[in-house]
Protein backbone atom coordinates (compact mmCIF):
# COMPACT_ATOMS: atom_id res chain seq x y z
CA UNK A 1 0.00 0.00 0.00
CA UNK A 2 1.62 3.47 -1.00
CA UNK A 3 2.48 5.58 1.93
CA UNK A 4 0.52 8.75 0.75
CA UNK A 5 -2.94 6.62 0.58
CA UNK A 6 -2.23 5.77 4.32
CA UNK A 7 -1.41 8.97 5.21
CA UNK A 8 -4.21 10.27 3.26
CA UNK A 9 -6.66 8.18 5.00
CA UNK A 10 -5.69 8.59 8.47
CA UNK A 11 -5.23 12.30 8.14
CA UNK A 12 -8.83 12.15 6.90
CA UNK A 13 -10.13 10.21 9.91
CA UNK A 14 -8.13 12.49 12.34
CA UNK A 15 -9.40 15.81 10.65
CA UNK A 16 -12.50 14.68 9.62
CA UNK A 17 -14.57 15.78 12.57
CA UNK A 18 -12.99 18.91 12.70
CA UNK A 19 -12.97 20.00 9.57
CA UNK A 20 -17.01 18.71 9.12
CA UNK A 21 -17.81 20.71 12.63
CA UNK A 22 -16.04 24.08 11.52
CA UNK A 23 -18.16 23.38 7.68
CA UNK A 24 -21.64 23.26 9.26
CA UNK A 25 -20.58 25.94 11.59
CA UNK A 26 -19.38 28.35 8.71
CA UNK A 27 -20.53 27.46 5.27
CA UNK A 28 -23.65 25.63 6.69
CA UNK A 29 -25.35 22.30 5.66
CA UNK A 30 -25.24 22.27 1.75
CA UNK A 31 -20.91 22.45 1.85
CA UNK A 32 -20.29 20.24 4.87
CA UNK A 33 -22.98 17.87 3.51
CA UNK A 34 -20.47 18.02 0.17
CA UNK A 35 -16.85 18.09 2.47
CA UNK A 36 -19.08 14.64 4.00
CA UNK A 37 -19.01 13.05 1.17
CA UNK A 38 -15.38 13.51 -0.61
CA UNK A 39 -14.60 12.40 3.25
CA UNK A 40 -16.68 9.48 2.91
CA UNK A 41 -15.17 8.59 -0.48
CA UNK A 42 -11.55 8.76 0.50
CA UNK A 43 -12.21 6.36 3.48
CA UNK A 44 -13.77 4.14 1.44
CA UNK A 45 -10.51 4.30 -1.84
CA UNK A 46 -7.89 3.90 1.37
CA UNK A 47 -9.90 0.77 2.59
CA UNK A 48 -10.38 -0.72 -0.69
CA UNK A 49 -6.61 0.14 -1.32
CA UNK A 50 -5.77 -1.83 1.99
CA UNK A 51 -7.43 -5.09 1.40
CA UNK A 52 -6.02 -5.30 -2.16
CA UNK A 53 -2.88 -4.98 -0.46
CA UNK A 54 -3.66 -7.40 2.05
CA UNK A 55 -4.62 -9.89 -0.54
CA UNK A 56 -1.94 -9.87 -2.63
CA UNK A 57 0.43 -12.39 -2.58
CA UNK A 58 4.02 -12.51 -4.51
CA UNK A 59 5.69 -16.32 -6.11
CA UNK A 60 9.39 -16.36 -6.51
CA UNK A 61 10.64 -19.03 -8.99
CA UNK A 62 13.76 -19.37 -10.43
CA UNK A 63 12.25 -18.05 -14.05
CA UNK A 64 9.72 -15.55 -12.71
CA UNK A 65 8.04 -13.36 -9.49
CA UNK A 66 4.49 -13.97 -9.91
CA UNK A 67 2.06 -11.42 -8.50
CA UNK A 68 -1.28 -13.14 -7.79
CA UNK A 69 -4.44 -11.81 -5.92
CA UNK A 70 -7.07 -13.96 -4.56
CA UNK A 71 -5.32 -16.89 -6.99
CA UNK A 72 -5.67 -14.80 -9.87
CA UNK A 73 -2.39 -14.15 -11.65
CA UNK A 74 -1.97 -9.98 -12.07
CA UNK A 75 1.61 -9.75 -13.11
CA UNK A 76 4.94 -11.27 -14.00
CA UNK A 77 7.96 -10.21 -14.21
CA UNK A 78 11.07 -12.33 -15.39
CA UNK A 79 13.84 -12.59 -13.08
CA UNK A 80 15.88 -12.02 -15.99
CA UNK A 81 14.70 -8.59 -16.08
CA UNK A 82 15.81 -7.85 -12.75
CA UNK A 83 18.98 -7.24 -14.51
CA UNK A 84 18.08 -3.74 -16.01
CA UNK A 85 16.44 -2.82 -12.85
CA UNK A 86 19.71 -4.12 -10.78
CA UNK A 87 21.66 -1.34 -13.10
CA UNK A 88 19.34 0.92 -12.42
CA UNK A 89 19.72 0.91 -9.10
CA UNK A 90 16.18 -0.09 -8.34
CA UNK A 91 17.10 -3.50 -6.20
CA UNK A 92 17.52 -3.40 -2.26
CA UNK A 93 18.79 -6.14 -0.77
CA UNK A 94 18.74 -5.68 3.28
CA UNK A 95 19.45 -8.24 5.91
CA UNK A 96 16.12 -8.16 8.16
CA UNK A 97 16.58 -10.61 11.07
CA UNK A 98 18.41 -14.27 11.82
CA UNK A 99 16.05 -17.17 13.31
CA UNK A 100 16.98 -20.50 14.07
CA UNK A 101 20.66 -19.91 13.08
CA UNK A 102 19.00 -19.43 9.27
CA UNK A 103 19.56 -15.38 8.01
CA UNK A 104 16.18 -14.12 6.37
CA UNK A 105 16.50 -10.89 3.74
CA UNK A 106 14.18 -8.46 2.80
CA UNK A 107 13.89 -7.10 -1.17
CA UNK A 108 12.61 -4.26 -2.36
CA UNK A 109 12.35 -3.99 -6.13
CA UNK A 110 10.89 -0.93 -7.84
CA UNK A 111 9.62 -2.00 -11.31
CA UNK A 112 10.46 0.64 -14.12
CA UNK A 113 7.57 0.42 -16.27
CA UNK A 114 4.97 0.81 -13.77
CA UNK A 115 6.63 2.58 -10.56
CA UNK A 116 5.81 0.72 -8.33
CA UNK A 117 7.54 -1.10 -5.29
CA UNK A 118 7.34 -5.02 -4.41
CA UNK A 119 8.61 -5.60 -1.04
CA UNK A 120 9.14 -9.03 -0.62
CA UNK A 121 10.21 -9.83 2.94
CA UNK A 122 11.00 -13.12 4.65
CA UNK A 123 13.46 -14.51 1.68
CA UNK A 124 16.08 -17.24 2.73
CA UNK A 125 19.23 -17.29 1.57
CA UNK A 126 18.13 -19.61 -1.40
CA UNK A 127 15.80 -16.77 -2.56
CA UNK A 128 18.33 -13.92 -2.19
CA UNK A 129 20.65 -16.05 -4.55
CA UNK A 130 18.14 -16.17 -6.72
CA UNK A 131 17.33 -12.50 -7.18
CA UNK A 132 20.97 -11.57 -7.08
CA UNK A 133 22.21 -14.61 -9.45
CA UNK A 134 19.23 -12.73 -11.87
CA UNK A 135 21.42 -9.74 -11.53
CA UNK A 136 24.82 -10.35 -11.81
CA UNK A 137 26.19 -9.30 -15.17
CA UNK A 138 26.72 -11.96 -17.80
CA UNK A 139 30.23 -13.10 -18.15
């Protein structure tokens, strides 16, 4: 979920109420009942927003990352074509935390052609070899 929808949306539940008490109080009914609505509307874009998020689940293979939502494939992209995104600088590979003596990584890979950011957390080692292997420059 981008960062500016969930600010969006809980700056509009914070200021809501005030903003919607000063309207009826000043412009009267007829613009609050109007401020009410685009209110209204935003909630409703940040929780649809939210749940897509929430259902949205990312597949690493060794050919592909697979973008599926409730089962139903939405994107691909070719883990050979991390390559031009690795060279341009749009691949973050962090170390997030160590369990059971095993390291786990966490990637963030903004996609060129539609700006976006896939944040895939939890990898192994196996995974992060994967992804980086996809980037290494061809000998």
């Amino acid at each position: 979920m981008a960062a500016r929808t969930m600010l969006g949306g809980g700056c509009c539940i914070v200021s809501a109420p005030w903003l919607l008490l000063v309207a009826y109080g000043l412009a009267g009914p007829s613009v609050a009942n109007v401020l009410l609505y685009l209110v209204l509307v935003v909630l409703l874009l940040t929780i649809v927003e939210f749940v897509n998020a929430r259902r949205t689940t990312y597949y690493l293979t060794t050919e592909q990352l697979v973008v599926a939502r409730e089962g139903f494939l939405q994107s691909q992209l070719l883990i050979a074509a991390l390559r031009k995104a690795h060279a341009d600088g749009n691949i973050e590979v962090k170390y997030a935390y160590e369990e059971a003596g095993e390291e786990f990584y966490e990637v963030r890979i903004r996609t060129s052609d539609s700006r976006k950011i896939i944040r895939l957390k939890g990898l192994d080692g196996n995974a992060k070899d994967i992804i980086l292997k996809s980037t290494d420059t061809p000998s």
